[in-house]
C-alpha atoms as a PDB file:
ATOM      1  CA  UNK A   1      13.872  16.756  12.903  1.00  0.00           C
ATOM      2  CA  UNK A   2      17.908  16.909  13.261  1.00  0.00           C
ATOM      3  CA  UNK A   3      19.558  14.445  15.417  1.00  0.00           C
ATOM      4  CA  UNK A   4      19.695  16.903  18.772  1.00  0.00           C
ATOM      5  CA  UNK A   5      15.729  17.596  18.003  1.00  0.00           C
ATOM      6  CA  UNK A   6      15.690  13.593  18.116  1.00  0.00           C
ATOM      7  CA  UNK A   7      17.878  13.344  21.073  1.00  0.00           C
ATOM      8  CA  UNK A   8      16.166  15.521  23.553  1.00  0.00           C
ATOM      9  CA  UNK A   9      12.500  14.810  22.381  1.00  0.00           C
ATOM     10  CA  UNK A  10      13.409  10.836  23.343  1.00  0.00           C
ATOM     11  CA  UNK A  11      15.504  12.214  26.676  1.00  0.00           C
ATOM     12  CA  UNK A  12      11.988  14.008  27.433  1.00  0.00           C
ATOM     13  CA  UNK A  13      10.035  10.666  26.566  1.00  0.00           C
ATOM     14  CA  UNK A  14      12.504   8.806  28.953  1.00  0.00           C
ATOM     15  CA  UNK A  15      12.143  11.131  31.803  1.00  0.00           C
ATOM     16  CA  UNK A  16       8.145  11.314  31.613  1.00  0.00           C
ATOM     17  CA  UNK A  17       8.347   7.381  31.956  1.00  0.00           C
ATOM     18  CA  UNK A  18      10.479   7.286  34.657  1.00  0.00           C
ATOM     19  CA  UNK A  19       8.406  10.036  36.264  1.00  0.00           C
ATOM     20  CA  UNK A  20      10.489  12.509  36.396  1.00  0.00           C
ATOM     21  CA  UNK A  21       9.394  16.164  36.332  1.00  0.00           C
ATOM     22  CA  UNK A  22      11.336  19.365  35.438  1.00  0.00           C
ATOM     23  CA  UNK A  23      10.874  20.211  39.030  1.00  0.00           C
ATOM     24  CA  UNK A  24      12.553  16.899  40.247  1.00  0.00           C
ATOM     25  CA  UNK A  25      15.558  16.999  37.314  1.00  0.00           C
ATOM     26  CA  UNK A  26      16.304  20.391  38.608  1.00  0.00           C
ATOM     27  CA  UNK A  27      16.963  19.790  41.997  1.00  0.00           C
ATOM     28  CA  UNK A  28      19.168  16.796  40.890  1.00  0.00           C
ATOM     29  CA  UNK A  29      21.374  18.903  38.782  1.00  0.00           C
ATOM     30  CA  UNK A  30      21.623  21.879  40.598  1.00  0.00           C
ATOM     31  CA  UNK A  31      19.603  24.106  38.290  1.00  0.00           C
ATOM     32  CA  UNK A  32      16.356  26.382  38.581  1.00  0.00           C
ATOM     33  CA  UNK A  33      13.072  24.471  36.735  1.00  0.00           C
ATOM     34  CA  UNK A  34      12.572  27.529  34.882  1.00  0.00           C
ATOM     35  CA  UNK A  35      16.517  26.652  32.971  1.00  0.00           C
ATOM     36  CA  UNK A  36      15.665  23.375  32.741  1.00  0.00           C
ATOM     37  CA  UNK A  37      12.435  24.123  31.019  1.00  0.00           C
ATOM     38  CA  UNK A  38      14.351  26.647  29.006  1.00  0.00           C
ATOM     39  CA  UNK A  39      17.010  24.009  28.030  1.00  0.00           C
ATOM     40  CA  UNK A  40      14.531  21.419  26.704  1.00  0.00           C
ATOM     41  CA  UNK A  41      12.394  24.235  24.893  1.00  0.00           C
ATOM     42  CA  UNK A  42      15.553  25.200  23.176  1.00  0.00           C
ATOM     43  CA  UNK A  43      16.780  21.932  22.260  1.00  0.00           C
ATOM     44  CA  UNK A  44      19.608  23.044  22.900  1.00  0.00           C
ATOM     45  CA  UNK A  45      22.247  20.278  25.254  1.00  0.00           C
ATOM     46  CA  UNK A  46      25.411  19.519  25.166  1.00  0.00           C
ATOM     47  CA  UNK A  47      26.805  15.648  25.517  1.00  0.00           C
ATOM     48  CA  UNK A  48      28.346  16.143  29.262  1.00  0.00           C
ATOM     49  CA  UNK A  49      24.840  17.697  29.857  1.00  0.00           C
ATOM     50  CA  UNK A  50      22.969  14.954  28.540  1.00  0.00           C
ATOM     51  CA  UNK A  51      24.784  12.620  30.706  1.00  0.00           C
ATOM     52  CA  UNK A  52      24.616  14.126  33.523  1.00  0.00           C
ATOM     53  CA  UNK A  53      20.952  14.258  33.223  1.00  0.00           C
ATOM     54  CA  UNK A  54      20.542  10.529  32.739  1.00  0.00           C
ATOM     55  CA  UNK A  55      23.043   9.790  35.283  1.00  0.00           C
ATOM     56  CA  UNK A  56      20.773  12.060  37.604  1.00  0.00           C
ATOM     57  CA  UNK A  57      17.614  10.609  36.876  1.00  0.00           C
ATOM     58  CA  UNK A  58      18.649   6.888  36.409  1.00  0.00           C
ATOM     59  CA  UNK A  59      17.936   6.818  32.476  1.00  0.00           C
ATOM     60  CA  UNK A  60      20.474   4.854  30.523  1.00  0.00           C
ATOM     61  CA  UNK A  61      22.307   7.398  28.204  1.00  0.00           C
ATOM     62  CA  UNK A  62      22.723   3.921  25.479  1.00  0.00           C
ATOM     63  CA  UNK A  63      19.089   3.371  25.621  1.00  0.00           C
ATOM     64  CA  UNK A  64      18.466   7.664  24.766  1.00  0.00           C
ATOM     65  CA  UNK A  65      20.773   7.170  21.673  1.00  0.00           C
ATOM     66  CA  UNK A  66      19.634   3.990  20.727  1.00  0.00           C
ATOM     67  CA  UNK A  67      16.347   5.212  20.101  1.00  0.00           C
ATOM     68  CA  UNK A  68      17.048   8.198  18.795  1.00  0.00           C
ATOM     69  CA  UNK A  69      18.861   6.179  16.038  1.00  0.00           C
ATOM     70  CA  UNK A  70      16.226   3.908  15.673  1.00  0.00           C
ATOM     71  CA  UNK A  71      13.538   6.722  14.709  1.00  0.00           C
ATOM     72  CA  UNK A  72      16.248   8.906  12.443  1.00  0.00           C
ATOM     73  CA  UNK A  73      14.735   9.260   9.312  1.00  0.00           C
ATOM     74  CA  UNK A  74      16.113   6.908   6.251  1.00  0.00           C
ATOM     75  CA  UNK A  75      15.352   6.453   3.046  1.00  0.00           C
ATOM     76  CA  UNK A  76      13.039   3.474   1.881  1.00  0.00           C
ATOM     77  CA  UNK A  77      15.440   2.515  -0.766  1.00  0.00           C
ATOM     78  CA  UNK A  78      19.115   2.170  -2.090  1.00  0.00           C
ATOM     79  CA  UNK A  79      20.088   3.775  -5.525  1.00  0.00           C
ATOM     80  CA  UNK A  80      20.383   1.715  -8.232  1.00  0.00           C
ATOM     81  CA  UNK A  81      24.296   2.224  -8.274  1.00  0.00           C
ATOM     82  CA  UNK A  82      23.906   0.731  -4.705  1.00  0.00           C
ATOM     83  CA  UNK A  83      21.917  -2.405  -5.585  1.00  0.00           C
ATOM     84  CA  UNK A  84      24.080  -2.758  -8.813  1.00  0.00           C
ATOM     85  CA  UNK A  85      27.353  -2.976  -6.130  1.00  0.00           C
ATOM     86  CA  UNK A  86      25.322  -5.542  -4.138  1.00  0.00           C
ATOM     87  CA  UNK A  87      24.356  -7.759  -7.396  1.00  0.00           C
ATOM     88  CA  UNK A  88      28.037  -7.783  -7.905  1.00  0.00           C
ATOM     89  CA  UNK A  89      28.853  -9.906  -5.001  1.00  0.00           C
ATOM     90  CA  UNK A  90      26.054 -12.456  -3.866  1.00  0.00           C
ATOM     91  CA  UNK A  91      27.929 -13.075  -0.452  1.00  0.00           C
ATOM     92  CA  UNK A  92      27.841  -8.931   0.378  1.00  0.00           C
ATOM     93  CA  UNK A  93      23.828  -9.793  -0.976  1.00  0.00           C
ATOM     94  CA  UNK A  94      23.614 -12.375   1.362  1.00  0.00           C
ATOM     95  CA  UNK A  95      25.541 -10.203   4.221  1.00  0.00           C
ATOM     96  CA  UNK A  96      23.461  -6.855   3.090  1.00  0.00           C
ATOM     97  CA  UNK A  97      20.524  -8.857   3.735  1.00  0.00           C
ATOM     98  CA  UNK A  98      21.464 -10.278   6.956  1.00  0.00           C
ATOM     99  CA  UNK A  99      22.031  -6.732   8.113  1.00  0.00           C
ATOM    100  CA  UNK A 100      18.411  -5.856   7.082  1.00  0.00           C
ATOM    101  CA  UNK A 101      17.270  -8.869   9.455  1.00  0.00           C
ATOM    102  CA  UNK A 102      19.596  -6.901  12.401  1.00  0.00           C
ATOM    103  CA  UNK A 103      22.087 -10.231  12.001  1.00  0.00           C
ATOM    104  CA  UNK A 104      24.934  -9.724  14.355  1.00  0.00           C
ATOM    105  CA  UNK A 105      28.482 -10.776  12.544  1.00  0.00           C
ATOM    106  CA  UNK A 106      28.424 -13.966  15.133  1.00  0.00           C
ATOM    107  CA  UNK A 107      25.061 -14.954  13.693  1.00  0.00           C
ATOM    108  CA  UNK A 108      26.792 -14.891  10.364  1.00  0.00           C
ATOM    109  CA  UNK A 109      29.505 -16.068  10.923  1.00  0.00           C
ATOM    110  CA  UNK A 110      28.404 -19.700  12.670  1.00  0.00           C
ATOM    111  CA  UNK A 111      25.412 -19.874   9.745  1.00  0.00           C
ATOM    112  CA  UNK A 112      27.484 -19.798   6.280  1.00  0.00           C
ATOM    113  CA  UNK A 113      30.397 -20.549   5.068  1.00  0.00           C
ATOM    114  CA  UNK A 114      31.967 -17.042   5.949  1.00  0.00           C
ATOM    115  CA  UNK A 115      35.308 -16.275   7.635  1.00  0.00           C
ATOM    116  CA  UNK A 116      35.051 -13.852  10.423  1.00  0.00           C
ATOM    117  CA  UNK A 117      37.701 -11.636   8.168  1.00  0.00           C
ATOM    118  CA  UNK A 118      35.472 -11.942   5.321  1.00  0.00           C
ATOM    119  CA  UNK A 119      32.535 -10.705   6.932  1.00  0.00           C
ATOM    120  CA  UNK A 120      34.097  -7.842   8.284  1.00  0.00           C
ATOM    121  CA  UNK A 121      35.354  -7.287   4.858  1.00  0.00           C
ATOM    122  CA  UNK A 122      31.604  -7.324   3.536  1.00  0.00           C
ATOM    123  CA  UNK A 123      30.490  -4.985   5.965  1.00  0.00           C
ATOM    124  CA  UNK A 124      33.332  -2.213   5.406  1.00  0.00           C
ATOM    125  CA  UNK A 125      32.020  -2.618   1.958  1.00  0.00           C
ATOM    126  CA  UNK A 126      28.404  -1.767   3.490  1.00  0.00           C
ATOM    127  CA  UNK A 127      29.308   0.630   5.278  1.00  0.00           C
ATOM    128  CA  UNK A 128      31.260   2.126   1.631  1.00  0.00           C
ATOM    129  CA  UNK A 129      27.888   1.754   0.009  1.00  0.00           C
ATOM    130  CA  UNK A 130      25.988   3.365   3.350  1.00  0.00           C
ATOM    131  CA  UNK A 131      23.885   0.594   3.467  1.00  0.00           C
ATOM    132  CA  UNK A 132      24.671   0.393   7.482  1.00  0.00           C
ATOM    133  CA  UNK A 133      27.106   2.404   9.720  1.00  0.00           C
ATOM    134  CA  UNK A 134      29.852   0.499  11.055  1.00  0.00           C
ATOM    135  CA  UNK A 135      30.556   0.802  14.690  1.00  0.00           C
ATOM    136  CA  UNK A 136      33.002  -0.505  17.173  1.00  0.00           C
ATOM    137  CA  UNK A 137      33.481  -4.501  17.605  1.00  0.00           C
ATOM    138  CA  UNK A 138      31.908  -5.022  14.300  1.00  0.00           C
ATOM    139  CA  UNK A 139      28.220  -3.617  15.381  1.00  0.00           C
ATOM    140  CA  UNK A 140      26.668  -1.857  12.957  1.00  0.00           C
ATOM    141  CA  UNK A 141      23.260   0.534  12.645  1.00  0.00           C
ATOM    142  CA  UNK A 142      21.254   0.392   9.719  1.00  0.00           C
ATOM    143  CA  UNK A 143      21.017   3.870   6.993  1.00  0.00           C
ATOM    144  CA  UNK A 144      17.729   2.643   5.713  1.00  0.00           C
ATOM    145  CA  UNK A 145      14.467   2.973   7.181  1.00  0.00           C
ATOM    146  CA  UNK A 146      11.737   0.145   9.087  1.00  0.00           C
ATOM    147  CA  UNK A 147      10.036   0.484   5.670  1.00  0.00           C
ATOM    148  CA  UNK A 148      12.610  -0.630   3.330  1.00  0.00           C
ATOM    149  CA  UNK A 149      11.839  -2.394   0.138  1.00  0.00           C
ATOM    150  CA  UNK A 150      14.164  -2.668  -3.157  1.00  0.00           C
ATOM    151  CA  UNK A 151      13.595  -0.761  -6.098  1.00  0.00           C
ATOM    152  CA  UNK A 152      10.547  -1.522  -8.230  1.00  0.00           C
ATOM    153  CA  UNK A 153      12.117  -3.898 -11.037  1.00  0.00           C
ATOM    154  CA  UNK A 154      15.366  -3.178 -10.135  1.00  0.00           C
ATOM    155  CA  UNK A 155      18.521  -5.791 -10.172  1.00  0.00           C
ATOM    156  CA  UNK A 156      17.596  -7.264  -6.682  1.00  0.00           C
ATOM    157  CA  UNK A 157      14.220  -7.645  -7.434  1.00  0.00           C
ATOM    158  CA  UNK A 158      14.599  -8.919 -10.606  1.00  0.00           C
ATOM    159  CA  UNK A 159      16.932 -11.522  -9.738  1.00  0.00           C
ATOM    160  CA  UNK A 160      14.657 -12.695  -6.587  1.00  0.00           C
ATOM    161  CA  UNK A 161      11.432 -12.927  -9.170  1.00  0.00           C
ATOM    162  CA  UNK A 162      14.118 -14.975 -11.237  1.00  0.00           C
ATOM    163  CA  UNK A 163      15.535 -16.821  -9.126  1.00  0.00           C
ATOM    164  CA  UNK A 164      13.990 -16.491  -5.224  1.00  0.00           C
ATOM    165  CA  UNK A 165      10.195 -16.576  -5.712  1.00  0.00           C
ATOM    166  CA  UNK A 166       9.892 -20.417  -7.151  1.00  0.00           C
ATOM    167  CA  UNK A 167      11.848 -21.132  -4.257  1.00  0.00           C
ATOM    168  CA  UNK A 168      10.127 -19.449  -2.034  1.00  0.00           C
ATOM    169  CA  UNK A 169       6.360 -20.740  -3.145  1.00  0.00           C
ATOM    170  CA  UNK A 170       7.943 -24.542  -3.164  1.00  0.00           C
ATOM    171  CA  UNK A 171       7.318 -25.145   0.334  1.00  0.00           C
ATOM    172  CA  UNK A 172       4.282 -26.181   2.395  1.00  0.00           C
ATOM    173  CA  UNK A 173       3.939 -23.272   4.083  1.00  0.00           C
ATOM    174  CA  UNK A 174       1.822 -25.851   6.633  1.00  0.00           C
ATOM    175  CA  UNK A 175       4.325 -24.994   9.839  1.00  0.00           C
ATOM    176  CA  UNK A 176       3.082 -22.969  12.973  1.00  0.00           C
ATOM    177  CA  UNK A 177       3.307 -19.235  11.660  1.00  0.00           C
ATOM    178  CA  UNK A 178       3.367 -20.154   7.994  1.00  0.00           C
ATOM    179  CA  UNK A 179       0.235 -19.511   5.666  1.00  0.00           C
ATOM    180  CA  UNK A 180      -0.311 -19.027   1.913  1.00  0.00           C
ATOM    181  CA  UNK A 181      -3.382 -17.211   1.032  1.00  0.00           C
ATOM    182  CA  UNK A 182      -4.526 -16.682  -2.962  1.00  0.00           C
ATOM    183  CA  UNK A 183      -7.719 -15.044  -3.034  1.00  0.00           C
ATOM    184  CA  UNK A 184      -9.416 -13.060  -6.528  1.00  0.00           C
ATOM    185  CA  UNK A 185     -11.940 -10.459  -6.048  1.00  0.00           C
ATOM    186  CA  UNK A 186     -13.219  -8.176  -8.456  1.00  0.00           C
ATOM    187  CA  UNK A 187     -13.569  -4.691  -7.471  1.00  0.00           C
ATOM    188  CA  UNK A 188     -13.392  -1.393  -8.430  1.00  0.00           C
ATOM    189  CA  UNK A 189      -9.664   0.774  -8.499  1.00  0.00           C
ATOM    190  CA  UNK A 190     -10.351   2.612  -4.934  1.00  0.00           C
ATOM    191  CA  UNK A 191     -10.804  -0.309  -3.648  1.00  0.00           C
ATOM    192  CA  UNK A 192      -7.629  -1.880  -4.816  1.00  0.00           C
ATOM    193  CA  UNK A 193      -6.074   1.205  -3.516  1.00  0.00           C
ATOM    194  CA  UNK A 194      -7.458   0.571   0.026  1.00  0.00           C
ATOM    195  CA  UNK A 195      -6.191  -3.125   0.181  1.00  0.00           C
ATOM    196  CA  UNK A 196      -2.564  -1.861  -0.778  1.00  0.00           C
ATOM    197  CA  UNK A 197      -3.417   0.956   2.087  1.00  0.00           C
ATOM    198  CA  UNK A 198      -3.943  -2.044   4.084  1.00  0.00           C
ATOM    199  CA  UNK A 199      -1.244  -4.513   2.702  1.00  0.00           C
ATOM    200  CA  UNK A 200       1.158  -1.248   3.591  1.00  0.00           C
ATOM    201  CA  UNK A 201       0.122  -1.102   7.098  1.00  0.00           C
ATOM    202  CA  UNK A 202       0.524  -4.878   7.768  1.00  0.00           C
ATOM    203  CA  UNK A 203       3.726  -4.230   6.809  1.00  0.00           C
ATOM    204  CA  UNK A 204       4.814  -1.592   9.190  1.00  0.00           C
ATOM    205  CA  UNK A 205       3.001  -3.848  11.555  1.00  0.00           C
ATOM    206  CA  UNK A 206       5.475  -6.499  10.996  1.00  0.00           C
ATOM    207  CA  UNK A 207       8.265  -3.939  10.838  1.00  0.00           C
ATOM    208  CA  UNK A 208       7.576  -3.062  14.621  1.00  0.00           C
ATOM    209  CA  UNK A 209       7.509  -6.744  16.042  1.00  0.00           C
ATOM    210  CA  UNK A 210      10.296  -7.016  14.544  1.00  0.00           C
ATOM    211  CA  UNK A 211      12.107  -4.133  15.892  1.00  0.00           C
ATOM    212  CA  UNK A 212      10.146  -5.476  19.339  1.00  0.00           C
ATOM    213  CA  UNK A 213      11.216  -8.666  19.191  1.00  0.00           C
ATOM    214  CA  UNK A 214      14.757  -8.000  18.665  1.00  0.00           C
ATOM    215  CA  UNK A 215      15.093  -7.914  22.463  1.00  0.00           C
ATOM    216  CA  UNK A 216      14.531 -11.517  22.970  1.00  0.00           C
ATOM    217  CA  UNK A 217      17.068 -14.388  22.925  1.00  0.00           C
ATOM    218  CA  UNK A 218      18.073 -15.181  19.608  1.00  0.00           C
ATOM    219  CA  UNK A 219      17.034 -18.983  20.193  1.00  0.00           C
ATOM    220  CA  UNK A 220      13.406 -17.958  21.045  1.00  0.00           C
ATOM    221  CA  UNK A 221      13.373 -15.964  17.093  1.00  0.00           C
ATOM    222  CA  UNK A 222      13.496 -17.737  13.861  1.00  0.00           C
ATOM    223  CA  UNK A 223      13.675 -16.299  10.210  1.00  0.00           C
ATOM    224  CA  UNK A 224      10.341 -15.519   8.612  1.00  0.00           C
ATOM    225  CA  UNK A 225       9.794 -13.733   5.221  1.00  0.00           C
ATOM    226  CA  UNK A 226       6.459 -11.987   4.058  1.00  0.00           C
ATOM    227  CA  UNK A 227       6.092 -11.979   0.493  1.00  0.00           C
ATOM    228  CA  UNK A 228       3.105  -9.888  -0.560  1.00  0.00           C
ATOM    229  CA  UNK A 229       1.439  -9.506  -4.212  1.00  0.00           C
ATOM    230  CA  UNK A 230      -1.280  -7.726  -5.391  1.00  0.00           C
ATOM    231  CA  UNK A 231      -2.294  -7.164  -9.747  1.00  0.00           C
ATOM    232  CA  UNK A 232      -4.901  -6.884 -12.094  1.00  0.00           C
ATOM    233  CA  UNK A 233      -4.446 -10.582 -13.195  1.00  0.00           C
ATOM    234  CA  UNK A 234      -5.404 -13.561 -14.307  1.00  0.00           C
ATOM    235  CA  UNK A 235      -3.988 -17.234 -15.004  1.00  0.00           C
ATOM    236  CA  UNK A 236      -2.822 -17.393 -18.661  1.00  0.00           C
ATOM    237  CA  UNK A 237      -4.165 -20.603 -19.003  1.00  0.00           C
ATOM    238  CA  UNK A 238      -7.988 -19.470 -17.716  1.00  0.00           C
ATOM    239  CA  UNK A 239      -7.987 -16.468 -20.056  1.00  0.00           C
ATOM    240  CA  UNK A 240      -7.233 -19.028 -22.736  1.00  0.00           C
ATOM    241  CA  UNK A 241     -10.625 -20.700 -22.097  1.00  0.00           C
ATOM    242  CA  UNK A 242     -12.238 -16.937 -22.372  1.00  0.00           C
ATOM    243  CA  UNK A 243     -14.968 -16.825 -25.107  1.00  0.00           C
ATOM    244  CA  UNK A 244     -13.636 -14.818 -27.898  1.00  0.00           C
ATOM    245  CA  UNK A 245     -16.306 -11.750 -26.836  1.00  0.00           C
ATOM    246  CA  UNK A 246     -15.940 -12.026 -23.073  1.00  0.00           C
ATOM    247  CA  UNK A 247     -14.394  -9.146 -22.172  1.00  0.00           C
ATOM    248  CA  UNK A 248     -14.377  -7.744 -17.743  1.00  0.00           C
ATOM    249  CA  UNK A 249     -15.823  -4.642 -17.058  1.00  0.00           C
ATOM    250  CA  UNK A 250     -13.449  -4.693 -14.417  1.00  0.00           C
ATOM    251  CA  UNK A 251      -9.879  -6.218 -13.740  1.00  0.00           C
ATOM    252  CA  UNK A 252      -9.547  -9.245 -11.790  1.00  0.00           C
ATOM    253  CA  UNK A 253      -7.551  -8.440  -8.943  1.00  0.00           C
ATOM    254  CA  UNK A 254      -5.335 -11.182  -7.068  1.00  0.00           C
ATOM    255  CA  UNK A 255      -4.336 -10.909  -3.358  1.00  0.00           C
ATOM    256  CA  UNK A 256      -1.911 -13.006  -2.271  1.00  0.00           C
ATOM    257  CA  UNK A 257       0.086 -12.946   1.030  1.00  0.00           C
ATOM    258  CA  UNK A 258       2.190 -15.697   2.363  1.00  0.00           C
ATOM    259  CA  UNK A 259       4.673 -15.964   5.747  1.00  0.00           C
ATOM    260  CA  UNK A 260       6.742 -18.574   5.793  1.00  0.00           C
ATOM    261  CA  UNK A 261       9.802 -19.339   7.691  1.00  0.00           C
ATOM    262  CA  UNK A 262      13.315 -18.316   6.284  1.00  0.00           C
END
């Protein structure tokens, strides 16, 4: 869907909540129903149109493009040249990844050691990689999509399993909203398959409270970070106690998910 498709599909959206019929939008604007229904069928609006249709029926033109941008579709992933240019530099790392948790450069700013001039700095360079697009006043909108993840093995994920995961597993994870689950199963290959369904689903699940809860105060959020794992595996030191001529019909698969506060 191109960005006009987008733009009138969430304008139609808005209207329908606010109650607004064709019938109603027409008499605001001065039109016939049968144009407007024409227009919208069409996708076909100009900006001063669009405007003067929100202004007309009360619906905030920012919230219409907002959205829009919000649903555009992204890729899931950077290129490796991308993450390689990120690797380079762990404070545009730590500045990318800010971005990804919708950080605004005051948030950055007051939490790490980070000039306001350096920031800015980092996210010209971000906006060079197309990581995020940078807007007026230092605001910026994201190029990658709610499902994001880095590449399978590549230099950002290797470096966190390096370096971030024993971190990471070193806490408690005994806080309110924290929990660390490890649980084996053995079961057949479709039914790995649906538990990664699942695992997948939790995850877009957490990608829209997110996006949800980015309209609260930042003092009523904190940081969390889902870490999610799921292998044919087993402890190297059990499979060292296997008898010589034990061998699994099937492999022992590990599920482990953990939350814990960032």
């Amino acid at each position: 869907m191109s960005s006009p498709e987008l733009l009138i599909s969430v304008l139609r959206s808005e209207l329908r909540a606010a109650g607004v019929t064709y019938k109603m939008l027409a008499e605001q604007i001065g039109m016939s129903e049968s144009s407007v229904k024409r227009m919208f069928g069409q996708k076909d609006m100009s900006l001063s149109r669009l405007a003067q249709i929100c202004k007309a029926s009360g619906v905030a033109m920012e919230d219409v493009l907002r959205q829009a941008a919000d649903v555009t579709p992204h890729s899931d992933t950077l290129t490796l040249a991308q993450e390689k240019s990120l690797m380079a530099e762990p404070k545009l790392l730590l500045v990318a990844i800010c971005c990804l948790g919708h950080w605004t450069l005051e948030q950055i700013v007051e939490t790490y050691s980070l000039s306001q001039a350096e920031c800015i700095l980092h996210l010209i360079a971000l906006d060079k990689l197309e990581l995020i697009e940078l807007r007026p006043n230092n605001r910026y909108r994201l190029n990658v999509s709610a499902a994001f993840h880095w590449r399978p093995d590549g230099p950002v994920q290797q470096y966190f399993r390096e370096h971030v995961v024993s971190d990471y597993f070193n806490g408690r994870f005994d806080q309110v909203g924290e929990t660390l689950l490890c649980v084996p199963a053995r079961v057949s290959i479709h039914s790995a398959q649906e538990v990664v369904q699942k695992i997948q689903q939790l995850v877009a699940e957490l990608a829209r409270l997110h996006q949800d809860d980015r309209k609260l105060q930042p003092e009523d959020r904190d940081g969390f970070t889902l870490l999610v794992g799921f292998r044919s595996w087993e402890f190297s030191t059990f499979t060292a106690l296997r008898r010589p001529e034990a061998k699994p019909e099937l492999p022992v698969l590990t599920h482990q998910i953990s939350t814990k506060k960032r």
